[in-house]
N, C-alpha and C. Protein backbone atom coordinates (compact mmCIF):
# COMPACT_ATOMS: atom_id res chain seq x y z
N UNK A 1 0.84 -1.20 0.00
CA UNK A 1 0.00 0.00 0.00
C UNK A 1 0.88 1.25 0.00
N UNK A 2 0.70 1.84 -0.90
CA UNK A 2 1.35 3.47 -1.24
C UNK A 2 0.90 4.75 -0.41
N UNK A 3 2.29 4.93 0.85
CA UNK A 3 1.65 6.12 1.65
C UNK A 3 1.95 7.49 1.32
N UNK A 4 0.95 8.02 1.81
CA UNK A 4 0.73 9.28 1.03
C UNK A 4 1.91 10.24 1.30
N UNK A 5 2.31 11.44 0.53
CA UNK A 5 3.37 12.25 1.02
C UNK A 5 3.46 13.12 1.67
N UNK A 6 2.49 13.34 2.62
CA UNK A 6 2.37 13.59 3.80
C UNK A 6 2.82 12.35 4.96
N UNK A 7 2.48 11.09 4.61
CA UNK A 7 2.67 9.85 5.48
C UNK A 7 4.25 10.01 5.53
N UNK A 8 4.54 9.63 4.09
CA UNK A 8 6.12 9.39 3.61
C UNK A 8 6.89 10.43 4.52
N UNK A 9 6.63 12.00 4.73
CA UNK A 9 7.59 13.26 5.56
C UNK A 9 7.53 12.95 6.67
N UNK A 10 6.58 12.47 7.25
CA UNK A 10 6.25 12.26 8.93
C UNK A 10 6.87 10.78 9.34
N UNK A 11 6.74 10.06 8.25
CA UNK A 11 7.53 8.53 8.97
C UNK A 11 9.47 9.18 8.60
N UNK A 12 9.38 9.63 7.88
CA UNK A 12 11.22 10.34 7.42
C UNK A 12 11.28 11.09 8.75
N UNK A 13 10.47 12.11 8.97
CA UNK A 13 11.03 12.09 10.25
C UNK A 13 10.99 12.16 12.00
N UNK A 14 10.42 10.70 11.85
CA UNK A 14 9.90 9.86 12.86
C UNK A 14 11.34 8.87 13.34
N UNK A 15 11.60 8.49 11.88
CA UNK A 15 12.96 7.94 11.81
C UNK A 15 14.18 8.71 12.06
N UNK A 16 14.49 9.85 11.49
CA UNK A 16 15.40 10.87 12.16
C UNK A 16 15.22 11.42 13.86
N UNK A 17 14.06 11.15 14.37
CA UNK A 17 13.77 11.59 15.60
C UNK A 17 14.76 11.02 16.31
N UNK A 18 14.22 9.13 16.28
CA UNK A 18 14.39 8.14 16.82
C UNK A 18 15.57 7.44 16.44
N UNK A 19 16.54 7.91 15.45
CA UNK A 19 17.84 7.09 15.25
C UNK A 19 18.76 8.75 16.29
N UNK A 20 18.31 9.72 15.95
CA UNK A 20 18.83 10.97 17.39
C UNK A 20 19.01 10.28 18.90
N UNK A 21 17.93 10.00 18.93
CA UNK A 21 17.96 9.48 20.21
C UNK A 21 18.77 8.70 20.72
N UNK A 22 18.72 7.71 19.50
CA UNK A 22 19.79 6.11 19.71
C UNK A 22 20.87 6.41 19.90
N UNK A 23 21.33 6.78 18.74
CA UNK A 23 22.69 7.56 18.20
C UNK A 23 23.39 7.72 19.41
N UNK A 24 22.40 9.22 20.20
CA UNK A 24 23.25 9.54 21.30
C UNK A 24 23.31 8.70 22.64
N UNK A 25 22.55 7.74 22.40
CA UNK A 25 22.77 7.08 23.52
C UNK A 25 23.74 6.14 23.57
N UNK A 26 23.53 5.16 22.24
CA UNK A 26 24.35 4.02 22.49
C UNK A 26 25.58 4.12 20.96
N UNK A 27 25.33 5.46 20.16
CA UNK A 27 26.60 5.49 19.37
C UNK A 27 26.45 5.15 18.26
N UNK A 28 27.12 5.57 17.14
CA UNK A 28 26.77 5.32 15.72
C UNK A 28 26.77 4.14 15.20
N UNK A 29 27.99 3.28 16.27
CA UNK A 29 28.11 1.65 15.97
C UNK A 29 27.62 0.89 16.63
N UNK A 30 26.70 1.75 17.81
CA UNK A 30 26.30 0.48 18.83
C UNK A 30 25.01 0.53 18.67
N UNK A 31 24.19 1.03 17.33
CA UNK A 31 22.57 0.65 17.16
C UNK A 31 22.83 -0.04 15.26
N UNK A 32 22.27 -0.63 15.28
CA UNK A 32 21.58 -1.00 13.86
C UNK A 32 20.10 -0.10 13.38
N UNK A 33 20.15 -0.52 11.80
CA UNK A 33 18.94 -0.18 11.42
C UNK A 33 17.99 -0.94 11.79
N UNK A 34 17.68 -2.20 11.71
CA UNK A 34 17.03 -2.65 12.45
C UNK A 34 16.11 -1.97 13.40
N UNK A 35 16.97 -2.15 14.38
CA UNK A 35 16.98 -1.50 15.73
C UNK A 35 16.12 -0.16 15.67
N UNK A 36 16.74 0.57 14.78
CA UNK A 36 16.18 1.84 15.00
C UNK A 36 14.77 1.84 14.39
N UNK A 37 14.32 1.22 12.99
CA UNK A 37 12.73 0.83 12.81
C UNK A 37 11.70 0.66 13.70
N UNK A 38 12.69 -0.53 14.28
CA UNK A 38 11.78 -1.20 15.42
C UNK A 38 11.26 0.04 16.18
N UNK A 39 12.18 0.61 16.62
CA UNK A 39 11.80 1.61 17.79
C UNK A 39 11.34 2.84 17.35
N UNK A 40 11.07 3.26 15.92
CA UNK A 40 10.37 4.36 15.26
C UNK A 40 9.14 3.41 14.81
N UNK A 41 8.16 2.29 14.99
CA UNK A 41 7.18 1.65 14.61
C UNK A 41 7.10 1.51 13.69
N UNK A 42 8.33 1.63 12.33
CA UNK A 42 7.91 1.52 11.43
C UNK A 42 8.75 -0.10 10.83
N UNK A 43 9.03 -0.72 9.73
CA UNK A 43 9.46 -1.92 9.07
C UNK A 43 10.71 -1.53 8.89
N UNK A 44 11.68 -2.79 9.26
CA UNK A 44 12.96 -2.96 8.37
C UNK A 44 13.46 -2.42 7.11
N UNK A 45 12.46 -3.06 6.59
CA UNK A 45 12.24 -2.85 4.35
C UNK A 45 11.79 -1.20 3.83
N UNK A 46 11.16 -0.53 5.16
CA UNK A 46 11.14 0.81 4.37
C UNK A 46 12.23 1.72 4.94
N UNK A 47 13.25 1.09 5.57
CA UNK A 47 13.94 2.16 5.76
C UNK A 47 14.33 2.74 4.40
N UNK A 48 15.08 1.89 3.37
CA UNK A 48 15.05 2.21 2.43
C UNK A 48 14.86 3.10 1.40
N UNK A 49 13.77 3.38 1.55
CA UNK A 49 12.84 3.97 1.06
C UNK A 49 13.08 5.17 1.36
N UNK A 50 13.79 6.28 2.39
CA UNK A 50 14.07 7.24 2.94
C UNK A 50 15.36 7.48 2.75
N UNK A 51 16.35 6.60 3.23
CA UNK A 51 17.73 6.57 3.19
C UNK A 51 18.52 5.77 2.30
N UNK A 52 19.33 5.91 1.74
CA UNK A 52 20.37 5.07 0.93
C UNK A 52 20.83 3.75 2.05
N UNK A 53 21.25 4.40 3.42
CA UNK A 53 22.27 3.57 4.12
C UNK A 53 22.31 4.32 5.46
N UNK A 54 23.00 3.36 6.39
CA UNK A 54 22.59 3.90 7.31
C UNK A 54 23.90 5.18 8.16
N UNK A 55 24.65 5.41 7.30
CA UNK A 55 25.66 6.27 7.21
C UNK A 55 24.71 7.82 6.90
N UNK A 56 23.86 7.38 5.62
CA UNK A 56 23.01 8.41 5.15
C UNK A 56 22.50 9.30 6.58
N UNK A 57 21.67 8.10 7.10
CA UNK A 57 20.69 8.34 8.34
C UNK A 57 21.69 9.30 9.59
N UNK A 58 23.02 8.73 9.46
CA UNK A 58 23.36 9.13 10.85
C UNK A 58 24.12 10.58 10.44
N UNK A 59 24.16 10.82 9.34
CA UNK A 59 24.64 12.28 8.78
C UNK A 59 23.40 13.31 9.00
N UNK A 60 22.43 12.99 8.63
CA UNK A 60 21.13 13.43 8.68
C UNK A 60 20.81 13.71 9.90
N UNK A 61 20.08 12.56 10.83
CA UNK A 61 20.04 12.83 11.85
C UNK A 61 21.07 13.87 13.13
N UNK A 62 22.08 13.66 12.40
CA UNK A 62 23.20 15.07 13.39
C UNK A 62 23.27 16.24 12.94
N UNK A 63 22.67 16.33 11.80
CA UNK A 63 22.45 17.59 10.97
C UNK A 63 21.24 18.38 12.23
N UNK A 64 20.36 17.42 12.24
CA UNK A 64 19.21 17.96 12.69
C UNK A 64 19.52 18.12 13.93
N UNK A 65 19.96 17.23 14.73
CA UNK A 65 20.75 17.73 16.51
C UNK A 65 21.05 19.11 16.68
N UNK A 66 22.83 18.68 15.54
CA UNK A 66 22.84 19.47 15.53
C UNK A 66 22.81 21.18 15.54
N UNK A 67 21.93 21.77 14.25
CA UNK A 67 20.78 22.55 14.44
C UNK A 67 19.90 23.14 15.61
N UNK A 68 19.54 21.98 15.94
CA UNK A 68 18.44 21.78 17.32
C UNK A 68 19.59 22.29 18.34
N UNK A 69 20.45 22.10 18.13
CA UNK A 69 21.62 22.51 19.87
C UNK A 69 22.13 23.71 19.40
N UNK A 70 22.03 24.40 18.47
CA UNK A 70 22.20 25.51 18.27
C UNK A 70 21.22 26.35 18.31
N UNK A 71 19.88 26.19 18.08
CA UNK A 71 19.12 27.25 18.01
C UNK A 71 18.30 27.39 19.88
N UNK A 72 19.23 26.04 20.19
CA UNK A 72 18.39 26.19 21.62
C UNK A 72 19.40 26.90 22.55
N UNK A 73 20.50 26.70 22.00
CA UNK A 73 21.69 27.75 22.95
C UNK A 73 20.80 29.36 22.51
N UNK A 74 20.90 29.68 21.35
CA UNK A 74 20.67 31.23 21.45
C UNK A 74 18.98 31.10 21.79
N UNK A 75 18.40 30.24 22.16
CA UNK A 75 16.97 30.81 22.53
C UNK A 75 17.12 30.71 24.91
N UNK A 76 17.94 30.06 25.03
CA UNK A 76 18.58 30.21 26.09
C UNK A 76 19.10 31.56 26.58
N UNK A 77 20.00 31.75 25.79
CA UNK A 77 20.84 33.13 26.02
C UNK A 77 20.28 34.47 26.15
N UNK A 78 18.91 33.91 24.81
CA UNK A 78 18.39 35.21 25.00
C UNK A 78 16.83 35.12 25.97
N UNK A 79 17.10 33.94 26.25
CA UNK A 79 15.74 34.46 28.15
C UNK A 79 16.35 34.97 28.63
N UNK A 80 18.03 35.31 28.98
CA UNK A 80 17.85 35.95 30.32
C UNK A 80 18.87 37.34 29.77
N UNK A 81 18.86 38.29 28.62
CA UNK A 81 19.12 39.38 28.72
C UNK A 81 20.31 39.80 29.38
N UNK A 82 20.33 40.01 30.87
CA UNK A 82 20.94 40.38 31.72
C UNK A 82 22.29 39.50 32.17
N UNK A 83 21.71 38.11 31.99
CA UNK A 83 22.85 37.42 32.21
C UNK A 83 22.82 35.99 31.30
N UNK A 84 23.25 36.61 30.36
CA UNK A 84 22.87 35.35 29.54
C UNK A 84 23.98 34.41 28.94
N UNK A 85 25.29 34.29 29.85
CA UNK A 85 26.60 33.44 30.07
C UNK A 85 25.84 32.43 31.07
N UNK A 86 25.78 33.15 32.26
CA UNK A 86 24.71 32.51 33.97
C UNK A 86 23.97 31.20 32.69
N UNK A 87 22.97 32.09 32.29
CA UNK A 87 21.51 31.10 32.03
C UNK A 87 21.96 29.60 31.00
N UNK A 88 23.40 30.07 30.18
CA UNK A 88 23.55 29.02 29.10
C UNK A 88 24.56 27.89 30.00
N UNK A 89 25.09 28.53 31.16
CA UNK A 89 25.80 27.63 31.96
C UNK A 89 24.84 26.87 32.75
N UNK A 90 23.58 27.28 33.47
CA UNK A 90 23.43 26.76 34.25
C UNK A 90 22.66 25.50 33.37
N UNK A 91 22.02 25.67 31.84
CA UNK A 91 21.38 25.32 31.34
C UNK A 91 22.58 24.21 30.48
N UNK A 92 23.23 24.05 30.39
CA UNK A 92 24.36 22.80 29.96
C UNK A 92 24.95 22.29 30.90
N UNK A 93 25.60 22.84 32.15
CA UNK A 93 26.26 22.12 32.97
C UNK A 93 25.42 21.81 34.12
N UNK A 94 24.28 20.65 33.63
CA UNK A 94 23.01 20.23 34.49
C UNK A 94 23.26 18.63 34.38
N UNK A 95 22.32 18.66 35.76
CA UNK A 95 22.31 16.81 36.26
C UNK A 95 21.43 16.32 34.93
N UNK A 96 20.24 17.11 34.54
CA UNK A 96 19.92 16.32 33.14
C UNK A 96 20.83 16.36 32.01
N UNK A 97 21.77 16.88 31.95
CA UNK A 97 22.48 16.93 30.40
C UNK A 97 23.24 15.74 30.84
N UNK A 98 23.61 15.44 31.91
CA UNK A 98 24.65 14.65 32.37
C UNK A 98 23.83 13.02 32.02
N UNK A 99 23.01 12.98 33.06
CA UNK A 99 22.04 11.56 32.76
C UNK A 99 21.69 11.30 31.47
N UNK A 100 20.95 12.73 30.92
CA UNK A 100 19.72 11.87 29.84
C UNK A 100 20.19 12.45 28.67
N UNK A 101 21.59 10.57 28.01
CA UNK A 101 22.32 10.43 27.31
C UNK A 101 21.13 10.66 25.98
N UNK A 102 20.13 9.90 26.06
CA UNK A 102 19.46 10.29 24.34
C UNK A 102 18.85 11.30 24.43
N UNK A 103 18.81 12.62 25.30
CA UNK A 103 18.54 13.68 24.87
C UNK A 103 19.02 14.81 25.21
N UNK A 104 20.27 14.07 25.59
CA UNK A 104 21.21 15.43 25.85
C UNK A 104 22.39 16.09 24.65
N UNK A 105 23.39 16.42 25.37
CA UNK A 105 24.33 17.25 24.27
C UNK A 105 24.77 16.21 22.78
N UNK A 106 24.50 16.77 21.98
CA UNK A 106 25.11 15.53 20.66
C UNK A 106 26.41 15.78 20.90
N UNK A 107 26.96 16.91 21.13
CA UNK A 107 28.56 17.06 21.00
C UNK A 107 29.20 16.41 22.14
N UNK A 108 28.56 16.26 23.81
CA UNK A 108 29.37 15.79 24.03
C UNK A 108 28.86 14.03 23.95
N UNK A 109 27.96 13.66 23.39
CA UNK A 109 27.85 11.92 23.36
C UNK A 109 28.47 12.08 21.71
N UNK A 110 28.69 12.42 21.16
CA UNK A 110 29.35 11.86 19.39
C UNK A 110 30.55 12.50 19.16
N UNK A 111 30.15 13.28 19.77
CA UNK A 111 32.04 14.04 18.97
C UNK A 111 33.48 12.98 18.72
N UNK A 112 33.45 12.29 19.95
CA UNK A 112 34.60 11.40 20.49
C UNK A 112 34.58 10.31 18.77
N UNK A 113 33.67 10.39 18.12
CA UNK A 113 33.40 9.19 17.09
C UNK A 113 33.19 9.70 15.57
N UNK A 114 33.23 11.36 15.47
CA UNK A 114 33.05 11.46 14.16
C UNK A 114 34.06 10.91 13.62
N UNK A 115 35.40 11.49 13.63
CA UNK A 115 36.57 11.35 13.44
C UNK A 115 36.39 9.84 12.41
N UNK A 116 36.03 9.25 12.85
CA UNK A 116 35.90 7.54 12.24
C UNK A 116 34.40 7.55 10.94
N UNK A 117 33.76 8.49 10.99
CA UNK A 117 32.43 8.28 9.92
C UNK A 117 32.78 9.51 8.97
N UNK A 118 33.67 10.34 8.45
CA UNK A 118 34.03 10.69 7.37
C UNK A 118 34.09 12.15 7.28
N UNK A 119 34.09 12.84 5.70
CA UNK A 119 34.58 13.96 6.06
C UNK A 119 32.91 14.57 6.34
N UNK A 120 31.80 14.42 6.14
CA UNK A 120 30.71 15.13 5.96
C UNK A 120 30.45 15.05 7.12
N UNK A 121 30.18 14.08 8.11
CA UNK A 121 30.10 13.78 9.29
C UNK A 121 31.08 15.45 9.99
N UNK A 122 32.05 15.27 9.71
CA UNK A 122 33.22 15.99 10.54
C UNK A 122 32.83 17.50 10.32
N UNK A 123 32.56 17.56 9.14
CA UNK A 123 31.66 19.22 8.46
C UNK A 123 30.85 19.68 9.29
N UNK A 124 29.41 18.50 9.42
CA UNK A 124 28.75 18.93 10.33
C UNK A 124 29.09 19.38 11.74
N UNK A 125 30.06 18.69 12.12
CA UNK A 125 29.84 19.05 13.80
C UNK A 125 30.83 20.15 13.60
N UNK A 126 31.74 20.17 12.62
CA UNK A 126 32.75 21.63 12.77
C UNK A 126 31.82 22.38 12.53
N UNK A 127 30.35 22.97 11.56
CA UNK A 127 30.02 23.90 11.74
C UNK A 127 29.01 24.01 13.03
N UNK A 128 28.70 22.85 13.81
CA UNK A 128 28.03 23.24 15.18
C UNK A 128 28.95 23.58 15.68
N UNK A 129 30.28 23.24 16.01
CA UNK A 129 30.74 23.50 16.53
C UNK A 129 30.99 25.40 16.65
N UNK A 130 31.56 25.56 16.10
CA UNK A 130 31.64 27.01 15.31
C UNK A 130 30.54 27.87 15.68
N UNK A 131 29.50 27.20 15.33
CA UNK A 131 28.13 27.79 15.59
C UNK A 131 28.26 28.24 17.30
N UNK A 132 27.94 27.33 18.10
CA UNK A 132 28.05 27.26 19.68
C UNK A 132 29.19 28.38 19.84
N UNK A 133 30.61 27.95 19.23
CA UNK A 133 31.66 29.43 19.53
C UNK A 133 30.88 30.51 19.41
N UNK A 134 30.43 30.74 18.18
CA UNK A 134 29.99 32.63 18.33
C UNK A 134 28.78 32.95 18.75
N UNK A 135 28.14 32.08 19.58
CA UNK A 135 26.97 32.21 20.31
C UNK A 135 27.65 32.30 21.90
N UNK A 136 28.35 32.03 22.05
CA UNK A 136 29.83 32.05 23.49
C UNK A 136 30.21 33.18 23.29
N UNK A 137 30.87 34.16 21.85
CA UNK A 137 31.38 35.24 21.11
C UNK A 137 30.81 36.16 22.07
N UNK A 138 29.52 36.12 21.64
CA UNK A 138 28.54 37.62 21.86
C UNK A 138 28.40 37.71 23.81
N UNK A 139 28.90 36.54 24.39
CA UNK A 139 28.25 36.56 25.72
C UNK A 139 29.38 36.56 26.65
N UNK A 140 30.41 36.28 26.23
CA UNK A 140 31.25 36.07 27.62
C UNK A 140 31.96 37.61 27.30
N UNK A 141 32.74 38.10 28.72
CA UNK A 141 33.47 38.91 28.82
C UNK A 141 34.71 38.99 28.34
N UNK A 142 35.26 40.58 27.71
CA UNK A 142 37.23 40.46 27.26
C UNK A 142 36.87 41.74 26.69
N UNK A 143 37.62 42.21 26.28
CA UNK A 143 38.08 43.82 25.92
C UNK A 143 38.01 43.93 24.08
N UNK A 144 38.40 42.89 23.45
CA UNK A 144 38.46 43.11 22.50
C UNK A 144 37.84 42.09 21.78
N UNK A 145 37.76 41.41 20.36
CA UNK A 145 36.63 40.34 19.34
C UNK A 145 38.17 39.39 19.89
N UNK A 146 39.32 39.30 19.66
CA UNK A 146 40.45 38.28 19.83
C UNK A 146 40.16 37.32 21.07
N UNK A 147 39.89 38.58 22.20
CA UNK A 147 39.88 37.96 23.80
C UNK A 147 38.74 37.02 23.62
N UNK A 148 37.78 37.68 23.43
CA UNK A 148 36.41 36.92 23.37
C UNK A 148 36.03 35.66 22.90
N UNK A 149 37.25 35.86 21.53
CA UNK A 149 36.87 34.28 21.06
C UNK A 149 37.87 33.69 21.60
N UNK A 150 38.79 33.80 21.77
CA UNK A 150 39.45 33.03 22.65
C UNK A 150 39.12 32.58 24.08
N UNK A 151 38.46 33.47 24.90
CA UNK A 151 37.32 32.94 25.58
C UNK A 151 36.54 32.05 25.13
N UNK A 152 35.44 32.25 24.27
CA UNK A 152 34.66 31.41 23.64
C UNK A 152 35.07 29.87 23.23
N UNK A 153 36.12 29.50 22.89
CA UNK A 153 36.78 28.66 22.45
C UNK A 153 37.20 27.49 24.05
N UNK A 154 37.57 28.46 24.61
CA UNK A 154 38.06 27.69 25.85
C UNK A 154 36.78 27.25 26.82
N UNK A 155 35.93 28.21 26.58
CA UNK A 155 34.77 28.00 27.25
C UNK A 155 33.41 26.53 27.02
N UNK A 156 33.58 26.58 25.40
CA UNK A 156 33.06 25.31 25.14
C UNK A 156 33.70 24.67 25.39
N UNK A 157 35.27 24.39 25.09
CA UNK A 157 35.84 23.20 25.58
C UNK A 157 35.74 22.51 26.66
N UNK A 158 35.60 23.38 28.15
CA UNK A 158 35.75 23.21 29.19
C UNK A 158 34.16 22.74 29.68
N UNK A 159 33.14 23.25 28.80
CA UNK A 159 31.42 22.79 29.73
C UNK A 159 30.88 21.54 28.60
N UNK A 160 31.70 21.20 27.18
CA UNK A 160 31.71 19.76 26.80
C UNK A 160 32.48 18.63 27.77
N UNK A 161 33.67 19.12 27.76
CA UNK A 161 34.51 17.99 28.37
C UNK A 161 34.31 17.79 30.11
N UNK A 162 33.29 18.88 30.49
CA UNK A 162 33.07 18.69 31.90
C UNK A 162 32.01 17.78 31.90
N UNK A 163 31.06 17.71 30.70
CA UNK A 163 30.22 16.80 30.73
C UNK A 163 30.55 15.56 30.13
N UNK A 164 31.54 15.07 29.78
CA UNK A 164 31.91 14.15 29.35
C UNK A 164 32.35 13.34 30.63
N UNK A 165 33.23 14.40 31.13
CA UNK A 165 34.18 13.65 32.30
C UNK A 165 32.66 13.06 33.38
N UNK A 166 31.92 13.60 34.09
CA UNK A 166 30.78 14.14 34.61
C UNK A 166 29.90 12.67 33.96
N UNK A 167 30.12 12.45 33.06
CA UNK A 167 29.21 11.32 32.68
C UNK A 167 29.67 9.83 32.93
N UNK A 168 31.27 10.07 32.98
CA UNK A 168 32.32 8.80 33.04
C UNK A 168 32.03 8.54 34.44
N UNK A 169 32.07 9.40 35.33
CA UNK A 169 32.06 8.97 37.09
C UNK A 169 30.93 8.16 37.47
N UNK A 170 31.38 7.06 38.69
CA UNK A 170 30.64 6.64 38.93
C UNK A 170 29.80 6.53 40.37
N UNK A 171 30.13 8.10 40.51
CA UNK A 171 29.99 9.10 41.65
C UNK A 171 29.25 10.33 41.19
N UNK A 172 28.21 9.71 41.58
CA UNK A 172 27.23 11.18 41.78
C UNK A 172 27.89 12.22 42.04
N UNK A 173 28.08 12.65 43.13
CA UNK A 173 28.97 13.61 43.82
C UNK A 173 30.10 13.98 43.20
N UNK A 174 30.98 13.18 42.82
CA UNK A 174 31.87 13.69 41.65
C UNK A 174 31.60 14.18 40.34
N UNK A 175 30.64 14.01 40.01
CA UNK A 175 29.97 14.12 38.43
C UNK A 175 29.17 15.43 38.46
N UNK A 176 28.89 15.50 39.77
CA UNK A 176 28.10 16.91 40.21
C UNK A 176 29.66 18.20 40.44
N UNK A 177 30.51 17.81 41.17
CA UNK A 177 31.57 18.62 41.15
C UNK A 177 32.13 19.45 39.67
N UNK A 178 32.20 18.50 39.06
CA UNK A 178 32.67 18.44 37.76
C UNK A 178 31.55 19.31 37.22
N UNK A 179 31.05 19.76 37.07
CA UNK A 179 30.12 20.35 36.96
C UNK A 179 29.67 21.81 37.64
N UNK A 180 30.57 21.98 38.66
CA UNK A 180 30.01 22.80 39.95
C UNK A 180 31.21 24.12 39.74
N UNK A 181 32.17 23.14 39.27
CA UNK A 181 33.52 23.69 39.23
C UNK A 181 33.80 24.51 38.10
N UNK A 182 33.24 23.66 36.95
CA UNK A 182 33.36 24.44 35.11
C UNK A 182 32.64 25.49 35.55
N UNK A 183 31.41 25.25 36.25
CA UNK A 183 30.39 26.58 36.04
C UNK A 183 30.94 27.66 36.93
N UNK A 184 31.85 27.38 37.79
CA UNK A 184 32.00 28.58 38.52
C UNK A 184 33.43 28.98 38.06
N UNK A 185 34.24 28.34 37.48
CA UNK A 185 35.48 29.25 36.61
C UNK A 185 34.88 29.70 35.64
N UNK A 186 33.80 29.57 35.16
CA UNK A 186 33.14 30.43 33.71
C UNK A 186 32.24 31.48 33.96
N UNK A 187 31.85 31.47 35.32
CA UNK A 187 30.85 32.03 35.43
C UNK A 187 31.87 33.80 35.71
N UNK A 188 31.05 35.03 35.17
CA UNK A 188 31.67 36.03 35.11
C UNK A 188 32.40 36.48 36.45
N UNK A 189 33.51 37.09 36.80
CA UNK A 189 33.65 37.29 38.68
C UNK A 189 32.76 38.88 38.41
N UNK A 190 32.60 39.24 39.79
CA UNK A 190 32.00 40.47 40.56
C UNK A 190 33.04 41.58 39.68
N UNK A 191 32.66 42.75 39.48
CA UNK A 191 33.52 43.54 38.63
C UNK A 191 33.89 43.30 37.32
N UNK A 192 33.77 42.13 36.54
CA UNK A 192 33.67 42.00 34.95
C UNK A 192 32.99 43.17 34.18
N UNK A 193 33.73 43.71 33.50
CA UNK A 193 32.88 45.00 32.94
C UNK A 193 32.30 44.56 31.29
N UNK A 194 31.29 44.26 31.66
CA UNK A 194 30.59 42.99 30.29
C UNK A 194 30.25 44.16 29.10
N UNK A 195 30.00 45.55 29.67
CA UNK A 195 30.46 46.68 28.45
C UNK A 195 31.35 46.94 27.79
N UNK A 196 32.40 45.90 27.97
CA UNK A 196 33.58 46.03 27.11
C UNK A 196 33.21 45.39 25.53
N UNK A 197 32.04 44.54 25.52
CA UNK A 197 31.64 43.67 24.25
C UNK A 197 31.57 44.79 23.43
N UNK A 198 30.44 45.46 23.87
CA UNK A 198 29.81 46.97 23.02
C UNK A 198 30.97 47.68 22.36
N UNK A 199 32.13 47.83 22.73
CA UNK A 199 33.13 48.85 22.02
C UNK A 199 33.85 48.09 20.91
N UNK A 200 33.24 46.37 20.75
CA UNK A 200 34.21 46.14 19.33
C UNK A 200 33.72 46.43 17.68
């Protein structure tokens, strides 16, 4: 039976939802297609039908993460106006980003694995990546566009890999530190004159 193309967009991406999810949970090599049908309700035989392969799927699907973790950093940043370094820290370096592996950071559950799925794969997350920098750009404190991104730069590094580390422990309490600690070396000190952005 021939579904309609309205059916056909909504099962495409029903399947991109649900191989997101996997992906980040258990890894580009540790789900099958199979697997991922099953758990989007739809058949084996039509994956097909959507994707070439399942390389296709997992380019796709990080496209869309991707995306999705970018437009939710600047819709973050910009609730809180006033302090909107505070709101994107407190809002990444959290006990849920830490736990809830299929719906938390793509960068820090995949990054460790593009490297191995090719150059398009690697495109994508360099331009999230990139992306997340100059959304860091506009918010953290420094005197000049150099300081800033160089801030920016160090700053993602440090609230990915805190959640990475943070995810490895098998200590609450440590995983919470790790966490406690990034946010408060990032977080602006008392006297930061955050009007220095305005003069570049």
């Amino acid at each position: 039976m021939r579904v309609s193309r309205e059916k056909f967009a909504e099962n495409r991406e029903k399947i991109l939802a649900v191989a997101g999810e996997l992906f980040r949970e258990k890894g580009f090599d540790g789900i099958g297609v199979a697997e991922i049908m099953k758990a989007a309700g739809l058949t084996h035989g039509g994956f097909y039908g959507h994707f070439d392969s399942k390389d296709e799927l997992a380019c796709e699907a990080s496209k869309a993460l991707v995306a999705r973790s970018l437009e939710r950093w600047k819709q973050v940043a910009a609730s809180s106006p006033e302090q909107p370094l505070e709101a994107l820290l407190a809002h990444y370096l959290s006990h849920r980003n830490v736990v809830e592996h299929a719906t938390g950071c793509v960068f820090a559950a995949l990054t460790q694995e593009v490297s191995r799925h090719g150059p398009e794969m690697q495109s994508t997350f360099t331009g999230g990546l990139i992306g997340l920098v100059e959304v860091l750009e506009d918010i953290v404190p420094g005197e000049t566009p150099e300081d800033r991104r160089r801030k920016a730069f160090a700053s993602l590094s440090a609230m990915v890999g805190a959640v990475i580390l943070a995810r490895a422990m098998d200590s609450p309490e440590l995983s919470q530190e790790f966490l406690a600690a990034t946010r408060q070396e990032l977080t602006p000190q008392p006297g930061t004159n955050e009007s220095d952005k305005s003069e570049a």
